[in-house]
Protein backbone atom coordinates (compact mmCIF):
# COMPACT_ATOMS: atom_id res chain seq x y z
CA UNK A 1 -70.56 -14.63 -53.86
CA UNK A 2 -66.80 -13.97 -54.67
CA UNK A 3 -66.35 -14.04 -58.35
CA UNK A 4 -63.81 -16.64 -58.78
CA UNK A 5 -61.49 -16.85 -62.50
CA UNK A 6 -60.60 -20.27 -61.93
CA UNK A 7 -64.54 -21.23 -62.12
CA UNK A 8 -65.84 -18.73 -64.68
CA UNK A 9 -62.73 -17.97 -67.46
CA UNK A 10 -61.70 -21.56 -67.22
CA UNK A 11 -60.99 -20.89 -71.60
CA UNK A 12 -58.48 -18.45 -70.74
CA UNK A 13 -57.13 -19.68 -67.53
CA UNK A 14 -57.17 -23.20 -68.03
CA UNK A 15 -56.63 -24.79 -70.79
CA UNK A 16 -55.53 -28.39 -71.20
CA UNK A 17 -52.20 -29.50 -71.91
CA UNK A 18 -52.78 -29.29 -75.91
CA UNK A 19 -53.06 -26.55 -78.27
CA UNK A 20 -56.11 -24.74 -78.17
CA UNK A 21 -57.15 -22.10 -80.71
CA UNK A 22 -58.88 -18.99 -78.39
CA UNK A 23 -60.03 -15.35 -78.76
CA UNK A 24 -58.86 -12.91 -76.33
CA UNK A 25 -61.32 -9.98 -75.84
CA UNK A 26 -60.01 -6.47 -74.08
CA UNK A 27 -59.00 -6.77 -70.72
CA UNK A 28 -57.45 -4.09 -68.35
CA UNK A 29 -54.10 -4.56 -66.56
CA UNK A 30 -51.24 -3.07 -64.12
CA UNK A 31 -48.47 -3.63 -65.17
CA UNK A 32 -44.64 -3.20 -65.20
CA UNK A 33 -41.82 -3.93 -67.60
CA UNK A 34 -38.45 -4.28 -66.98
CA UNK A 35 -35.36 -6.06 -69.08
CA UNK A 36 -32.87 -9.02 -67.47
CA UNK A 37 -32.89 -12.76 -65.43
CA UNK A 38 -36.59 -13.39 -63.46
CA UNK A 39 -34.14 -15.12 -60.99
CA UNK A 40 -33.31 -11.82 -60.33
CA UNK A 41 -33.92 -9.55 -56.96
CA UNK A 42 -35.25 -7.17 -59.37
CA UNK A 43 -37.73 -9.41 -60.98
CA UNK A 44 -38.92 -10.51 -57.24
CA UNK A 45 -39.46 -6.76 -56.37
CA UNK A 46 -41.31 -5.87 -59.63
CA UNK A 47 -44.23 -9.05 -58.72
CA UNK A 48 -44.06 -7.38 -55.28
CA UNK A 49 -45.19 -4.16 -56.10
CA UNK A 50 -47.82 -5.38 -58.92
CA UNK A 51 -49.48 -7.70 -55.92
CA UNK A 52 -49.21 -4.92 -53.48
CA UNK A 53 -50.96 -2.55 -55.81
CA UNK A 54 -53.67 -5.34 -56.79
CA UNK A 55 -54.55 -5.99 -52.99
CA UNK A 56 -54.78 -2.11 -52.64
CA UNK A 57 -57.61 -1.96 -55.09
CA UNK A 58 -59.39 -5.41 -53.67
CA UNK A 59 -59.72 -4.15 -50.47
CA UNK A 60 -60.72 -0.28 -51.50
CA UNK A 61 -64.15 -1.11 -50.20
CA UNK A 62 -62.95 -2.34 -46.83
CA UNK A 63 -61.12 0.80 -46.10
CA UNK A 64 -64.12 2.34 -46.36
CA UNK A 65 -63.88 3.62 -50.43
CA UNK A 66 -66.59 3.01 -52.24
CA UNK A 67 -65.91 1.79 -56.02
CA UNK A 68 -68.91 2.21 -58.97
CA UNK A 69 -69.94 -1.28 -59.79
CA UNK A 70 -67.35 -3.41 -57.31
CA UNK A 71 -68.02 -6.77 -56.41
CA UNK A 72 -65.78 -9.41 -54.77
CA UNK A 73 -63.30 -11.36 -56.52
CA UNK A 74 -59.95 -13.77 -56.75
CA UNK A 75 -57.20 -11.53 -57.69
CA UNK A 76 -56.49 -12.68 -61.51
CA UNK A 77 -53.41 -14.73 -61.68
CA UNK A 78 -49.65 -12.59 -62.62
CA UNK A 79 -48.81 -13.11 -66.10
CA UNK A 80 -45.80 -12.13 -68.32
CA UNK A 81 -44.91 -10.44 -71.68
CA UNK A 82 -41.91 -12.27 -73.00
CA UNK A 83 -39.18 -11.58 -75.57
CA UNK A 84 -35.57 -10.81 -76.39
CA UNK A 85 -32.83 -7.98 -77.00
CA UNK A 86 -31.96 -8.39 -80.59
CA UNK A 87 -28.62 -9.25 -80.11
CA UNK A 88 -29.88 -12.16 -78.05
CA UNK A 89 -32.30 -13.95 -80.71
CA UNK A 90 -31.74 -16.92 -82.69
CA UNK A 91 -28.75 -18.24 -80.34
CA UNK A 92 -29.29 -21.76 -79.49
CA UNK A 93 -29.30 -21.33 -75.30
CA UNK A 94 -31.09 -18.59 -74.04
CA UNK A 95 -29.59 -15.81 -72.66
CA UNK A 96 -31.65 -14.94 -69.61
CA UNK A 97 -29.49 -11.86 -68.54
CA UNK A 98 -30.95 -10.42 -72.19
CA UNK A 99 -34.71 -10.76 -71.08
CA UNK A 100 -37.23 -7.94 -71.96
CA UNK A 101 -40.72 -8.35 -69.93
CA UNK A 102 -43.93 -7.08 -69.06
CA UNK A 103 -45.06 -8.44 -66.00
CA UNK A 104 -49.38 -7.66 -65.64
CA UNK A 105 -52.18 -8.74 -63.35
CA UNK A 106 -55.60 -8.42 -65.09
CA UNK A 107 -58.42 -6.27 -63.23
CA UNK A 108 -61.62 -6.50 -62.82
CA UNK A 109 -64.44 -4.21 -65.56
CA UNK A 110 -65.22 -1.98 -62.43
CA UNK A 111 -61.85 -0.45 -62.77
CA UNK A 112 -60.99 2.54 -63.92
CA UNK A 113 -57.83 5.51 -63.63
CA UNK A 114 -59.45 6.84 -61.35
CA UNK A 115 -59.43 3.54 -59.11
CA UNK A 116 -55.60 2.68 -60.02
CA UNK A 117 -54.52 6.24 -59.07
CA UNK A 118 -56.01 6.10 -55.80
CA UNK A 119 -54.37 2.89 -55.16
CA UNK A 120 -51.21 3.87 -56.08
CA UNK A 121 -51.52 6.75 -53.78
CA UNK A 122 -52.63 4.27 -50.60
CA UNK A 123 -49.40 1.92 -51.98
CA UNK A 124 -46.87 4.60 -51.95
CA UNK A 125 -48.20 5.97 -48.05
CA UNK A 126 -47.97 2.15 -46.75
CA UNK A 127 -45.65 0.35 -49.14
CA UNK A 128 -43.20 2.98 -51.33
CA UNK A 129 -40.68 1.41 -53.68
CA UNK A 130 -39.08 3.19 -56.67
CA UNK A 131 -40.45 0.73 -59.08
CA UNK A 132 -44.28 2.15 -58.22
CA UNK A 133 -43.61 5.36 -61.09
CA UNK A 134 -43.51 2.85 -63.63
CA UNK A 135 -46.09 0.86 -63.03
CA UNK A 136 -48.90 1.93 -65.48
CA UNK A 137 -52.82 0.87 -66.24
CA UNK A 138 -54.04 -0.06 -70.10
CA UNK A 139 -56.26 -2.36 -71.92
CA UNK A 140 -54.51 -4.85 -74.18
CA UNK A 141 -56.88 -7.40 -76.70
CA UNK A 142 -55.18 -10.26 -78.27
CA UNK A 143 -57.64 -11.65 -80.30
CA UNK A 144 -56.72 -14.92 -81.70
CA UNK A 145 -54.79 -16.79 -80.36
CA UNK A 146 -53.14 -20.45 -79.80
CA UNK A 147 -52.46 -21.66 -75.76
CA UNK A 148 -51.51 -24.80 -74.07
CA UNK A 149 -50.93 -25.65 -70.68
CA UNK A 150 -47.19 -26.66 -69.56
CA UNK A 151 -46.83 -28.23 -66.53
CA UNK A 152 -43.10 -28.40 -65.80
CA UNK A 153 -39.91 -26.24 -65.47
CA UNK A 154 -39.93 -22.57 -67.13
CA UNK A 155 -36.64 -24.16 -68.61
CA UNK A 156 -38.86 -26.93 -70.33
CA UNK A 157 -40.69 -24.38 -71.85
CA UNK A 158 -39.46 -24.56 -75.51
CA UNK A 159 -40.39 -28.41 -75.81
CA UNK A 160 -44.11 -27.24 -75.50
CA UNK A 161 -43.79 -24.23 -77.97
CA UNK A 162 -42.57 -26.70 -80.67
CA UNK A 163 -46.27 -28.48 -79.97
CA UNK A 164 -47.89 -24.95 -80.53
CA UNK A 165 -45.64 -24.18 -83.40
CA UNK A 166 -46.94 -27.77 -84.89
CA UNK A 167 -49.99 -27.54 -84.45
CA UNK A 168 -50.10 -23.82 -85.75
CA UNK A 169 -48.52 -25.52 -89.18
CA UNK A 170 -50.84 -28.56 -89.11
CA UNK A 171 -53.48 -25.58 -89.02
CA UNK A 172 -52.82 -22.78 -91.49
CA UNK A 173 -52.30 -20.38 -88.46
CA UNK A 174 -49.24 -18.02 -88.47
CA UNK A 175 -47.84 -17.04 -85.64
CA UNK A 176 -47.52 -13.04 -85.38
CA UNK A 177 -44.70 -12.63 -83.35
CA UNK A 178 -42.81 -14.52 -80.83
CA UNK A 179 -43.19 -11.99 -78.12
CA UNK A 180 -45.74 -14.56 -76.04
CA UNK A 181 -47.44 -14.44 -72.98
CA UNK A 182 -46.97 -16.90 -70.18
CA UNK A 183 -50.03 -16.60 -66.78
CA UNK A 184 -48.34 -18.37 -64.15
CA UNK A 185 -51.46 -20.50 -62.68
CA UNK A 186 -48.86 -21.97 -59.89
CA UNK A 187 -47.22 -19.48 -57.04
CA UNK A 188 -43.84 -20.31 -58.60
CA UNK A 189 -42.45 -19.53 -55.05
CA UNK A 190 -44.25 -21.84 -53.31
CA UNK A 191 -44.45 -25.06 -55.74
CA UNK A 192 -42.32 -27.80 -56.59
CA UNK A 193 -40.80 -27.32 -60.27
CA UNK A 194 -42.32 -30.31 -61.98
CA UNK A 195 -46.20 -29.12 -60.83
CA UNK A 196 -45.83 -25.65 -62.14
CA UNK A 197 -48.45 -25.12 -64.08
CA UNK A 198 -47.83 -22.20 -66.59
CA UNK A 199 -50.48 -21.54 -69.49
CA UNK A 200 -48.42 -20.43 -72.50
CA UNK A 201 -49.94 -17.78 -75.66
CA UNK A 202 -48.96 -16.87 -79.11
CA UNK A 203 -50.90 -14.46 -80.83
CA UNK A 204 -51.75 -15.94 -84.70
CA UNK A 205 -53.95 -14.84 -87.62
């Protein structure tokens, strides 16, 4: 049975289109940052390598490498780190030129260092790009935190971030920075804008 995160973390993958207090245990991720516009070539090449990378460990065990504990699974969904140059905050468009990210796809318990280096040895033999040195693997907790689903434009974002800033207020919750996290549920390449469906995070104490 393929272990699937759509049917078994439907509280962190899923949640329904109204805030939602959750807490976020460890989790281990690739992942890449980079500063600018996600309309950007760069931005395209960064989820590239990231997906290229998580394939490369999926498959280990069909390429005849044997992983401690591996069982089959969905790749987890990509999801972003999101906030601002300084000199950028508190205008009243955003600036996407002035972007800072960290793009991540979450992996499975079973790996390890070990595992990633090994993959990022098969990726750079089959796949090389110059982005793959600064891709790096670490565990990140959030704890608590408030999430909503948006289902709409990335541009309509800020309409459902007032809801979670209400309903943090209505709450007693602060919010502990505005550096959020965004999992894109939808493959923003291949759906039409108003589907998207984009679960949005603040961490909050």
């Amino acid at each position: 049975m393929k272990y699937e995160w759509r049917k078994k973390e439907k509280e962190y993958y899923l949640p329904k289109s109204k805030p939602e207090v959750v807490d976020i245990k460890e989790f281990k991720f690739i992942q890449l940052s980079g500063e600018g516009n996600p309309n950007s070539e760069g931005f395209s090449e960064a989820i590239g390598v990231l997906y290229s990378l998580a394939y490369a460990i999926k498959m280990m065990p069909r390429n005849g490498i044997d992983i401690d504990g591996y069982y089959d699974y969905v790749v987890y969904p990509l999801e972003g780190l999101w906030d601002l140059k300084e000199e950028a905050r508190g205008k009243e468009v955003l600036d996407k030129d002035k972007l800072v990210y960290t793009l991540m796809i979450r992996q499975p318990d079973f790996v390890t260092e070990e595992v990633f280096n090994k993959a990022m040895e098969i990726v750079k033999k089959k796949k090389p790009h110059r982005l793959l040195d600064n891709v790096n693997f670490e565990s990140r907790e959030e704890g608590k935190c408030v999430q909503m689903m948006h289902i709409g434009s990335f541009d309509d974002e800020a309409m459902t971030f007032e809801v979670m800033k209400k309903f943090c207020n209505d709450n007693n919750l602060e919010i502990k920075t505005l550096v959020h996290r965004e999992i894109y549920i939808s493959d923003f390449r291949k759906t039409a804008t108003d589907k998207l469906k984009t679960v949005l995070r603040y961490r909050v104490r």
